[in-house]
N, C-alpha and C. Protein backbone atom coordinates (compact mmCIF):
# COMPACT_ATOMS: atom_id res chain seq x y z
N UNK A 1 0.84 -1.19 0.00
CA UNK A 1 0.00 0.00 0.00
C UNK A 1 0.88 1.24 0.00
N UNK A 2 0.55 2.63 -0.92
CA UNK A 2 0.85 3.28 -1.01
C UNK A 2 1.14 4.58 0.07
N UNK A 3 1.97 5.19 0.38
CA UNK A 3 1.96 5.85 1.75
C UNK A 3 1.02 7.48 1.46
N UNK A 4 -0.42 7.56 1.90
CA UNK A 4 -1.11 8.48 1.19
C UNK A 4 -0.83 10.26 1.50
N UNK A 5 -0.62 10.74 0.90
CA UNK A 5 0.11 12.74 1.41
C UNK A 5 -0.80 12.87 2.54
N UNK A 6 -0.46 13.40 3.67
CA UNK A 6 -1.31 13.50 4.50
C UNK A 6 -2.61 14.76 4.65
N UNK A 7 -2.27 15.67 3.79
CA UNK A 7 -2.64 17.01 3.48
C UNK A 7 -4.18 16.58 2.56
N UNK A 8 -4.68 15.30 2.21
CA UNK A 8 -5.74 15.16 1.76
C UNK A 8 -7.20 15.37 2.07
N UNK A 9 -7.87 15.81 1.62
CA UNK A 9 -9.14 16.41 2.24
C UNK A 9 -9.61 14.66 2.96
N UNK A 10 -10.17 14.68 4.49
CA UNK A 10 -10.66 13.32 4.92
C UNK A 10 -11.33 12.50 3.95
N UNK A 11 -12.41 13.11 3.20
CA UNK A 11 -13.29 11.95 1.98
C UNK A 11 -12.54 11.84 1.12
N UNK A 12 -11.90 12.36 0.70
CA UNK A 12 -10.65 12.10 -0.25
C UNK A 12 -10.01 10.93 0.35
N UNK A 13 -9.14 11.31 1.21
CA UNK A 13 -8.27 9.96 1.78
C UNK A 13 -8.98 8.68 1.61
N UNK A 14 -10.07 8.37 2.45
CA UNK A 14 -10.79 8.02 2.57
C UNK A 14 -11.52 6.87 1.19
N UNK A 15 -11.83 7.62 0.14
CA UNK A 15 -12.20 7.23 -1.15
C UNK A 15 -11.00 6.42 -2.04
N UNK A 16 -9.39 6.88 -1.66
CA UNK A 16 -8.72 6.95 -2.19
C UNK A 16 -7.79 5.80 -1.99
N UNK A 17 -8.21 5.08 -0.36
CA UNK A 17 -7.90 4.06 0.34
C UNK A 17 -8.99 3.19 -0.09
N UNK A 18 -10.40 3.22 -0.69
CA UNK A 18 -10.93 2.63 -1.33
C UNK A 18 -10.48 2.08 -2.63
N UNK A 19 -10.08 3.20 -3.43
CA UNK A 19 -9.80 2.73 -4.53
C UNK A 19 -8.25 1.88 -4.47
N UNK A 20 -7.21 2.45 -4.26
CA UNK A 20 -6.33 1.34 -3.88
C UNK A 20 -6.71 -0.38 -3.59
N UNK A 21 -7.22 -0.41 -2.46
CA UNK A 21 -7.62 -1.54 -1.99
C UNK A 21 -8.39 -2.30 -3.08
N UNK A 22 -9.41 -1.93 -3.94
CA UNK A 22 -10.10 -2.82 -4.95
C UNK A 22 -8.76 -2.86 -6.19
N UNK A 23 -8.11 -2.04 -6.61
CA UNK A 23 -6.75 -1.63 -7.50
C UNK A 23 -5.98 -3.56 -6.75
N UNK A 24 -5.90 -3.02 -5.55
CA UNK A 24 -4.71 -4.71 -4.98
C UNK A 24 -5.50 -5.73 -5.01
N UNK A 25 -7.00 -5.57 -4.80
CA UNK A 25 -7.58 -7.25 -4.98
C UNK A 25 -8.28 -7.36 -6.60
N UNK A 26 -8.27 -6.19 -7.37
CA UNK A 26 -8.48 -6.41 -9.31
C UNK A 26 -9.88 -6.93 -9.01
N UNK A 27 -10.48 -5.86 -8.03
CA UNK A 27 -11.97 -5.90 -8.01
C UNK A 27 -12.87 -4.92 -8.44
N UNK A 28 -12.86 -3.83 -8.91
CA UNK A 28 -13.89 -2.80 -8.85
C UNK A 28 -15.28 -2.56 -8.49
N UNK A 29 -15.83 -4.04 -8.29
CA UNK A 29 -17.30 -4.08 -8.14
C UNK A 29 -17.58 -3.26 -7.02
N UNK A 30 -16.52 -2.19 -6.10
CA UNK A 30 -17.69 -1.48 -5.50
C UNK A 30 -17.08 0.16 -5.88
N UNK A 31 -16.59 0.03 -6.95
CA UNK A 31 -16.54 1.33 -7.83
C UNK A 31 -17.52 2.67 -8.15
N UNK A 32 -18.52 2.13 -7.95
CA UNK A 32 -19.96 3.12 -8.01
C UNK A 32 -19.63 3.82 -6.42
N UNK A 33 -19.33 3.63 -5.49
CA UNK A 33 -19.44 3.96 -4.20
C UNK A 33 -18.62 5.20 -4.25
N UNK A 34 -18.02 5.49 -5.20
CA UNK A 34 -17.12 6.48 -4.92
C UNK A 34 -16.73 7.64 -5.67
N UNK A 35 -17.74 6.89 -6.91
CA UNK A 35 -18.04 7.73 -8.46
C UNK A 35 -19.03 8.44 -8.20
N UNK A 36 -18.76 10.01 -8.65
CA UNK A 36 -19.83 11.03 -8.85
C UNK A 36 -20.87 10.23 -10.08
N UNK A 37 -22.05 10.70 -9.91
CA UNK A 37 -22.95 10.12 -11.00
C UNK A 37 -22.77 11.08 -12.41
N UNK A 38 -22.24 12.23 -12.35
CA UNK A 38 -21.76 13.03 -13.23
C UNK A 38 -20.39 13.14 -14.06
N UNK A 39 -19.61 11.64 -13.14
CA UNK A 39 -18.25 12.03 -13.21
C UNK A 39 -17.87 12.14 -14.58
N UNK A 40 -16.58 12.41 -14.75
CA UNK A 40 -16.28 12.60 -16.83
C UNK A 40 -14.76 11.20 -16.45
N UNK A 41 -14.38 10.74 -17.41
CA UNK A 41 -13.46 10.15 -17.78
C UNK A 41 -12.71 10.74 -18.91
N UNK A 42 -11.60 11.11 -19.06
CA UNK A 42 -10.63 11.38 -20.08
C UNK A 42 -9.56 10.09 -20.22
N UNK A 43 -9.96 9.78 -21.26
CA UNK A 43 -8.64 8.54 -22.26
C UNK A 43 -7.71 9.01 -22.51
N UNK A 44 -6.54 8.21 -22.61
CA UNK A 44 -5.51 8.98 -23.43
C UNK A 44 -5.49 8.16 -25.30
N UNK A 45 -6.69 8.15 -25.08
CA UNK A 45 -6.95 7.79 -26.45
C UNK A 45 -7.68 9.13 -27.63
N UNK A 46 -8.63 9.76 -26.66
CA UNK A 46 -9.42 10.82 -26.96
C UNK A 46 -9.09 11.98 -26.71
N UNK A 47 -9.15 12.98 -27.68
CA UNK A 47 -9.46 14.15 -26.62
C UNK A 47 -10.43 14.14 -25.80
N UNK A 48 -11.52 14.08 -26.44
CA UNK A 48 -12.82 14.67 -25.72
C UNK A 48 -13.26 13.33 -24.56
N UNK A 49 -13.97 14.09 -23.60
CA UNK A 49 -13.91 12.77 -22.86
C UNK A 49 -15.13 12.50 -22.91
N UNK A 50 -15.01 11.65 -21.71
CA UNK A 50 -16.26 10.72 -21.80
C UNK A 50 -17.60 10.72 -20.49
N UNK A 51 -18.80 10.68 -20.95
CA UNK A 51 -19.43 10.62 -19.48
C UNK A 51 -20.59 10.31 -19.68
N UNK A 52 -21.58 10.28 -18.48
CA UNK A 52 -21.40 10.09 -17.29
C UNK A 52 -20.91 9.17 -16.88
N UNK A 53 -20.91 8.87 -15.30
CA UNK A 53 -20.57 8.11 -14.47
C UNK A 53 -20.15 6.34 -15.58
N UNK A 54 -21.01 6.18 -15.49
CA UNK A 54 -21.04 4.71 -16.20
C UNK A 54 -20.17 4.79 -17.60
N UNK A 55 -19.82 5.50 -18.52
CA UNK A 55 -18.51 5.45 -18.98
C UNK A 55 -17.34 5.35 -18.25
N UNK A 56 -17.12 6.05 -17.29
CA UNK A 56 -15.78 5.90 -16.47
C UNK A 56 -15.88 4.01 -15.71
N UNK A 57 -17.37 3.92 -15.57
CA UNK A 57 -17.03 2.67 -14.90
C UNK A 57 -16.91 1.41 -15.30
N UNK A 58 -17.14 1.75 -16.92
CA UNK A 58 -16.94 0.83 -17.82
C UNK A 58 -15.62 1.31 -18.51
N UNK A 59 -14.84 1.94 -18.40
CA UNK A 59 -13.24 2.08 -19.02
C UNK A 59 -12.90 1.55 -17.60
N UNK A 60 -12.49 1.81 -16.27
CA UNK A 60 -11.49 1.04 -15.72
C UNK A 60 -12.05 -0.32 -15.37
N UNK A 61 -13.48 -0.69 -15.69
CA UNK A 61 -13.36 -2.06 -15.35
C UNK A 61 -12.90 -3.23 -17.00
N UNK A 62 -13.02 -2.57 -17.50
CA UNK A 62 -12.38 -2.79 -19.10
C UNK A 62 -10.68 -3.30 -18.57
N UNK A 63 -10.06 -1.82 -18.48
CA UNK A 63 -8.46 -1.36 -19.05
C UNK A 63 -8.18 -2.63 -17.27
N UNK A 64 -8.86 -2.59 -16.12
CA UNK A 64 -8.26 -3.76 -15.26
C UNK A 64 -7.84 -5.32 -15.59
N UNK A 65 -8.68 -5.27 -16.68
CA UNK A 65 -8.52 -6.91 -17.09
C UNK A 65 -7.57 -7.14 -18.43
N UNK A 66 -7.14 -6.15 -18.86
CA UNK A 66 -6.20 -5.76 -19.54
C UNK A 66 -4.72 -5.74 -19.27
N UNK A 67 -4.65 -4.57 -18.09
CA UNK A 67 -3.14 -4.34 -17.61
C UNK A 67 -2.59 -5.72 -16.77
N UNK A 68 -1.51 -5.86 -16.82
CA UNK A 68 -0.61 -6.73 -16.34
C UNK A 68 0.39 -6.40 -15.44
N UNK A 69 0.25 -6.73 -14.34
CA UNK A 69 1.75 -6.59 -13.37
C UNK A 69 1.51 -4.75 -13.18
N UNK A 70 0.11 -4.57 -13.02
CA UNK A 70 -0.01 -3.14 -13.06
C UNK A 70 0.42 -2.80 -11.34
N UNK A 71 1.37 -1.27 -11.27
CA UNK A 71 1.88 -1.32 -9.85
C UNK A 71 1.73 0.24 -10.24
N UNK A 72 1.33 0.68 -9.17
CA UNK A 72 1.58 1.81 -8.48
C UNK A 72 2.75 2.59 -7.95
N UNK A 73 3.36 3.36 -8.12
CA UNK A 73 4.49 3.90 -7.62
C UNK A 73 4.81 5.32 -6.76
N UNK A 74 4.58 6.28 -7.35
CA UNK A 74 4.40 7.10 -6.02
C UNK A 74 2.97 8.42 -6.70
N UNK A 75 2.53 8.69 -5.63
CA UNK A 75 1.40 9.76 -5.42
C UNK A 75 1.77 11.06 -4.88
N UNK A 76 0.76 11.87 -5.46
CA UNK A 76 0.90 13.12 -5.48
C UNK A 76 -0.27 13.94 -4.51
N UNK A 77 -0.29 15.10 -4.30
CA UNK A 77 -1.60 15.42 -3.62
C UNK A 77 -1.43 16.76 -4.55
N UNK A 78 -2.74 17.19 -4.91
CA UNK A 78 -2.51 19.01 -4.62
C UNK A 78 -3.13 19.72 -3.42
N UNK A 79 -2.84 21.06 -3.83
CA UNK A 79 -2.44 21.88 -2.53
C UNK A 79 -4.07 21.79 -1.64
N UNK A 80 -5.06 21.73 -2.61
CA UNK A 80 -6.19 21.97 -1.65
C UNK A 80 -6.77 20.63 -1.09
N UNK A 81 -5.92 19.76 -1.70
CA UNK A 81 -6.14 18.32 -1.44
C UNK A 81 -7.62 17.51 -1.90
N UNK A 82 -7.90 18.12 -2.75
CA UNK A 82 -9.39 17.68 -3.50
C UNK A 82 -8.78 16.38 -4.86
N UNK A 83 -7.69 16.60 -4.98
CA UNK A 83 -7.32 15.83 -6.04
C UNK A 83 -5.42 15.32 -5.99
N UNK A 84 -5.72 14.08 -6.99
CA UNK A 84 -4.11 13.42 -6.50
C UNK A 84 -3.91 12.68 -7.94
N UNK A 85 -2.46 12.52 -8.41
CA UNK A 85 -1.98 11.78 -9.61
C UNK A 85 -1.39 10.88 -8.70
N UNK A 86 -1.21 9.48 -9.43
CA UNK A 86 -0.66 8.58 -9.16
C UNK A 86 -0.04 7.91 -10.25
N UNK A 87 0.98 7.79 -10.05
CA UNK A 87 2.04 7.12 -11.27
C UNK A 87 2.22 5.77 -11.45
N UNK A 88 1.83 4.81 -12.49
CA UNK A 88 2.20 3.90 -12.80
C UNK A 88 2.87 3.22 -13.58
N UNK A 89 2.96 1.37 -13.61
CA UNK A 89 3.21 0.91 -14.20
C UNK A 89 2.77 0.12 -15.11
N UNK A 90 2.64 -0.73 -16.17
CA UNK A 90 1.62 -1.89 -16.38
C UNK A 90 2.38 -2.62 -17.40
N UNK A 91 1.75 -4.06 -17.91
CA UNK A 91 1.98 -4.47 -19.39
C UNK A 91 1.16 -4.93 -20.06
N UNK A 92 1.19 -4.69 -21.25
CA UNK A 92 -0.23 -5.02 -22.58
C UNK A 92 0.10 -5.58 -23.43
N UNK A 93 0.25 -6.96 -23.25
CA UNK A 93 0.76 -8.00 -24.48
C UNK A 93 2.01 -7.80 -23.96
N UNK A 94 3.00 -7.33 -24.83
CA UNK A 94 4.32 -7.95 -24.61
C UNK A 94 4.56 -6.46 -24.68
N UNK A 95 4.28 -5.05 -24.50
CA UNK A 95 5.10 -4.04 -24.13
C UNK A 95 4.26 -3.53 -22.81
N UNK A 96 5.50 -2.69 -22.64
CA UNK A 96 5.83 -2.13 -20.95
C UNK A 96 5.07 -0.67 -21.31
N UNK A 97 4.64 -0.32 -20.30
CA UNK A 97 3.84 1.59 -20.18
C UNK A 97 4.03 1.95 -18.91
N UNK A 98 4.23 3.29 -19.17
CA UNK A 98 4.05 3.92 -17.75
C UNK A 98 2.72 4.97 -17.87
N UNK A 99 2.53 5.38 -16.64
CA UNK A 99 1.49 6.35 -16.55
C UNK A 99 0.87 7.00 -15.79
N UNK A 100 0.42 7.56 -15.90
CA UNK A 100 -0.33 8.37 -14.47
C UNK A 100 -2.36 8.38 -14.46
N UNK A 101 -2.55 8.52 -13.41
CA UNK A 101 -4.02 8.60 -12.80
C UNK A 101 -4.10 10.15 -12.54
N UNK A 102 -4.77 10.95 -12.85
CA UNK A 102 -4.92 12.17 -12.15
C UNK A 102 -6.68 12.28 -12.07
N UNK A 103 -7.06 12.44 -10.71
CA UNK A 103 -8.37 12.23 -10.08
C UNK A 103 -8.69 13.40 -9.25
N UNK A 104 -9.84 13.71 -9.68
CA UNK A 104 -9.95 14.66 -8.86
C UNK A 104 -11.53 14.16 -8.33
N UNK A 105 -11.52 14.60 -6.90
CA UNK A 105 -12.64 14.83 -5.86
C UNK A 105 -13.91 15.71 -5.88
N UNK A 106 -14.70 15.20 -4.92
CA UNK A 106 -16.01 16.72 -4.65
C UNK A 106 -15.10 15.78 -3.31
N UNK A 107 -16.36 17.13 -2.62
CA UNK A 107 -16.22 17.46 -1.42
C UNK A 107 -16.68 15.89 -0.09
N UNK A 108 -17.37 15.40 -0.68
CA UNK A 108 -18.29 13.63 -0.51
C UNK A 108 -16.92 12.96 -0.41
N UNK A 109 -15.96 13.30 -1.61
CA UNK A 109 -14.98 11.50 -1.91
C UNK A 109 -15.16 11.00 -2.91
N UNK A 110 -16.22 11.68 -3.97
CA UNK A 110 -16.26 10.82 -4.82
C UNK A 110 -15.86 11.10 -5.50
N UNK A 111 -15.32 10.54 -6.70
CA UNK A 111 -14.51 11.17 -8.33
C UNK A 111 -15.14 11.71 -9.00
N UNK A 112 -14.71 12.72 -9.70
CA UNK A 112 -16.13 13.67 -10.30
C UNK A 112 -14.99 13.54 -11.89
N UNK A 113 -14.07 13.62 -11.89
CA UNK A 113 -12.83 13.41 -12.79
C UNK A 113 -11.71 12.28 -12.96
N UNK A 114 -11.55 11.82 -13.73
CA UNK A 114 -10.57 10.67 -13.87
C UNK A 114 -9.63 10.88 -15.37
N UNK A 115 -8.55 11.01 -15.42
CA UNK A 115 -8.18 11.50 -16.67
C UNK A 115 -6.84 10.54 -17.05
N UNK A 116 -6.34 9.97 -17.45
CA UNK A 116 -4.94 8.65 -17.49
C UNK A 116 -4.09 9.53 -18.91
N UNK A 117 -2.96 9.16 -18.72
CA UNK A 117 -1.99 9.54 -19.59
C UNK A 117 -1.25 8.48 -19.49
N UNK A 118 -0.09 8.48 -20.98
CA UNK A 118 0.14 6.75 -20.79
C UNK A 118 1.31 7.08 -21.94
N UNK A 119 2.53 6.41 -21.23
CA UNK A 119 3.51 6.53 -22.72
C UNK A 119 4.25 5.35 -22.32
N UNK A 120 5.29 4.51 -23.42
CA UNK A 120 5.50 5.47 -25.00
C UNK A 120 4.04 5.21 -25.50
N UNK A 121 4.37 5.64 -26.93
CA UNK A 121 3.10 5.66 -27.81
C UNK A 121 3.05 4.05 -28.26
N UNK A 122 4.48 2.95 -28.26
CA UNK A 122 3.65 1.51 -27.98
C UNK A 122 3.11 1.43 -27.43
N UNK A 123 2.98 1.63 -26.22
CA UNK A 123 2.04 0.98 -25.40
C UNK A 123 0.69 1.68 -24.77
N UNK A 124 0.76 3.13 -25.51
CA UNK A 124 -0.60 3.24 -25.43
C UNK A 124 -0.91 2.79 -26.43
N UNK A 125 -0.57 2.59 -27.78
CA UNK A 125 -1.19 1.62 -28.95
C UNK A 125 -1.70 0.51 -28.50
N UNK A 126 -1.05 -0.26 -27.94
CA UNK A 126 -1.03 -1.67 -27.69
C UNK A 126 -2.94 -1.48 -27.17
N UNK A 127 -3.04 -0.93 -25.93
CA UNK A 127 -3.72 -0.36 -24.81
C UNK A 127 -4.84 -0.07 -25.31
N UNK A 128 -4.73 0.51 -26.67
CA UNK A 128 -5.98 1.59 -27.82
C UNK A 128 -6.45 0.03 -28.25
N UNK A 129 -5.81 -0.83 -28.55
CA UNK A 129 -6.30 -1.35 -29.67
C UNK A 129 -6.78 -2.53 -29.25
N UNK A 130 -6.84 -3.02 -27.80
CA UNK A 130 -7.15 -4.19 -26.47
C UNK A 130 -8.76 -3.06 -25.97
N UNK A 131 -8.25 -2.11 -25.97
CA UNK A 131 -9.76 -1.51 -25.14
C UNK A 131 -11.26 -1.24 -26.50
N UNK A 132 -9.97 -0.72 -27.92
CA UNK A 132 -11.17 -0.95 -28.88
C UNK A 132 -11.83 -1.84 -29.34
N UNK A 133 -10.98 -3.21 -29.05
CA UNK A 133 -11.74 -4.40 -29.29
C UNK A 133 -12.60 -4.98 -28.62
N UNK A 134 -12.72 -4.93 -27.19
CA UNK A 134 -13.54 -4.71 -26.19
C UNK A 134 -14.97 -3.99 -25.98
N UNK A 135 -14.24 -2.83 -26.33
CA UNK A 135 -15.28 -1.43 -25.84
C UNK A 135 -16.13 -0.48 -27.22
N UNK A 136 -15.05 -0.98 -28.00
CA UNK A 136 -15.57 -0.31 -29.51
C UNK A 136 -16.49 0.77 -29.33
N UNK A 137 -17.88 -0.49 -29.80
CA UNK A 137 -19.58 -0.19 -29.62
C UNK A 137 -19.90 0.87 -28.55
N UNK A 138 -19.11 0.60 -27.48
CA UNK A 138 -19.71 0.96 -26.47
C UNK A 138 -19.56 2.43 -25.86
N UNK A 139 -18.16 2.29 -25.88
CA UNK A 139 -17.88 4.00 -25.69
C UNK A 139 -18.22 5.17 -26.40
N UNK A 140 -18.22 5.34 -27.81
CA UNK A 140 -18.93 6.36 -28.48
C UNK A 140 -20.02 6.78 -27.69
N UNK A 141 -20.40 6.38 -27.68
CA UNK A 141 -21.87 6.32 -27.40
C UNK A 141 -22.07 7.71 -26.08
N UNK A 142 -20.83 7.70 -25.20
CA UNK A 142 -20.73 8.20 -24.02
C UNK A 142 -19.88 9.52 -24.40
N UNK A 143 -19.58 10.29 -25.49
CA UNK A 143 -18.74 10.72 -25.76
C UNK A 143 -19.04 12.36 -25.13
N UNK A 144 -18.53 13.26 -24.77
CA UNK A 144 -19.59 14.22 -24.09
C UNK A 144 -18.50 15.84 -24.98
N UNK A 145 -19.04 16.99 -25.38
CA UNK A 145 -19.21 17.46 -25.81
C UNK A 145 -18.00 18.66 -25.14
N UNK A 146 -17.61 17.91 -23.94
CA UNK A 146 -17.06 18.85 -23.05
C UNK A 146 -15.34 19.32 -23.42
C-alpha cells in the first residue's frame, strides 16, 4: 500500500484508500461507491472525454482486465487536497507503459474526474487497440461534448 500525502481532504483519503484496496484485490465491483454520478473520464486515447458516471465505470473495469503486473508507484496530492496523480506501471501484451491517474474529488470522496496519460506511444497503442476491441460499440456512445 501506497503511503497516502497526508494534506488530503478526509473523503478524499478516505475514497482513495478505497480505490487502492479494490486496484490490490483487481476488483472494482464497489466502484460506483465512490463515483460522482456526473463524473467525466478522459482517455488517453481521446481528446474529448467521456461521461457520465457509467462510462468511467466501464473504461477502468475494461483497461483492469487488460493491464498486467499493473503497480503503483508514487502519489501526489494538490495543494487543496481535493485531487491526487498517481504514477504507474503496467503491461499489454508484450510491451511495458508507464502512466499516471490524475483524479480529482467533490467534497463527498467521490470522483467527479478521472483522466490517465500513458507513454511510449507503444504501449498506449497496444492499450488503444485491447480496449477498442472490447469497448468499440460501447464507448462512443458516451462521448460528451465537453
Amino acid at each position: 500500500m501506497m503511503n497516502t500525502p497526508t494534506h488530503l481532504h478526509p473523503a478524499v483519503a478516505k475514497s482513495l484508500a478505497i480505490w487502492h484496496s479494490m486496484v490490490e484485490r483487481n476488483d472494482l465491483s464497489a466502484l460506483e461507491s465512490i463515483v460522482h454520478p456526473d463524473a467525466v473520464f478522459r482517455s488517453p486515447m481521446a481528446f474529448k472525454p467521456y461521461a457520465p458516471a457509467p462510462a468511467l465505470l466501464l473504461a477502468l473495469r475494461t483497461v483492469i482486465t487488460i493491464f498486467k503486473d499493473f503497480t503503483y508507484h508514487r502519489e501526489f496530492g494538490s495543494g487543496d487536497g481535493m485531487s491526487v496523480v498517481l504514477e504507474f506501471s503496467a503491461t499489454v501484451g508484450d510491451k511495458q507503459l508507464k502512466g499516471i491517474d490524475m483524479i480529482r474529488f467533490d467534497d463527498d470522496g467521490r470522483i467527479v474526474e478521472f483522466e490517465v496519460m500513458i507513454r511510449p506511444l507503444s504501449g498506449l497503442q497496444a492499450l488503444g487497440a485491447e480496449m477498442g476491441a472490447r469497448l468499440g460499440q460501447h464507448l462512443p456512445a458516451f462521448k460528451s461534448n465537453g
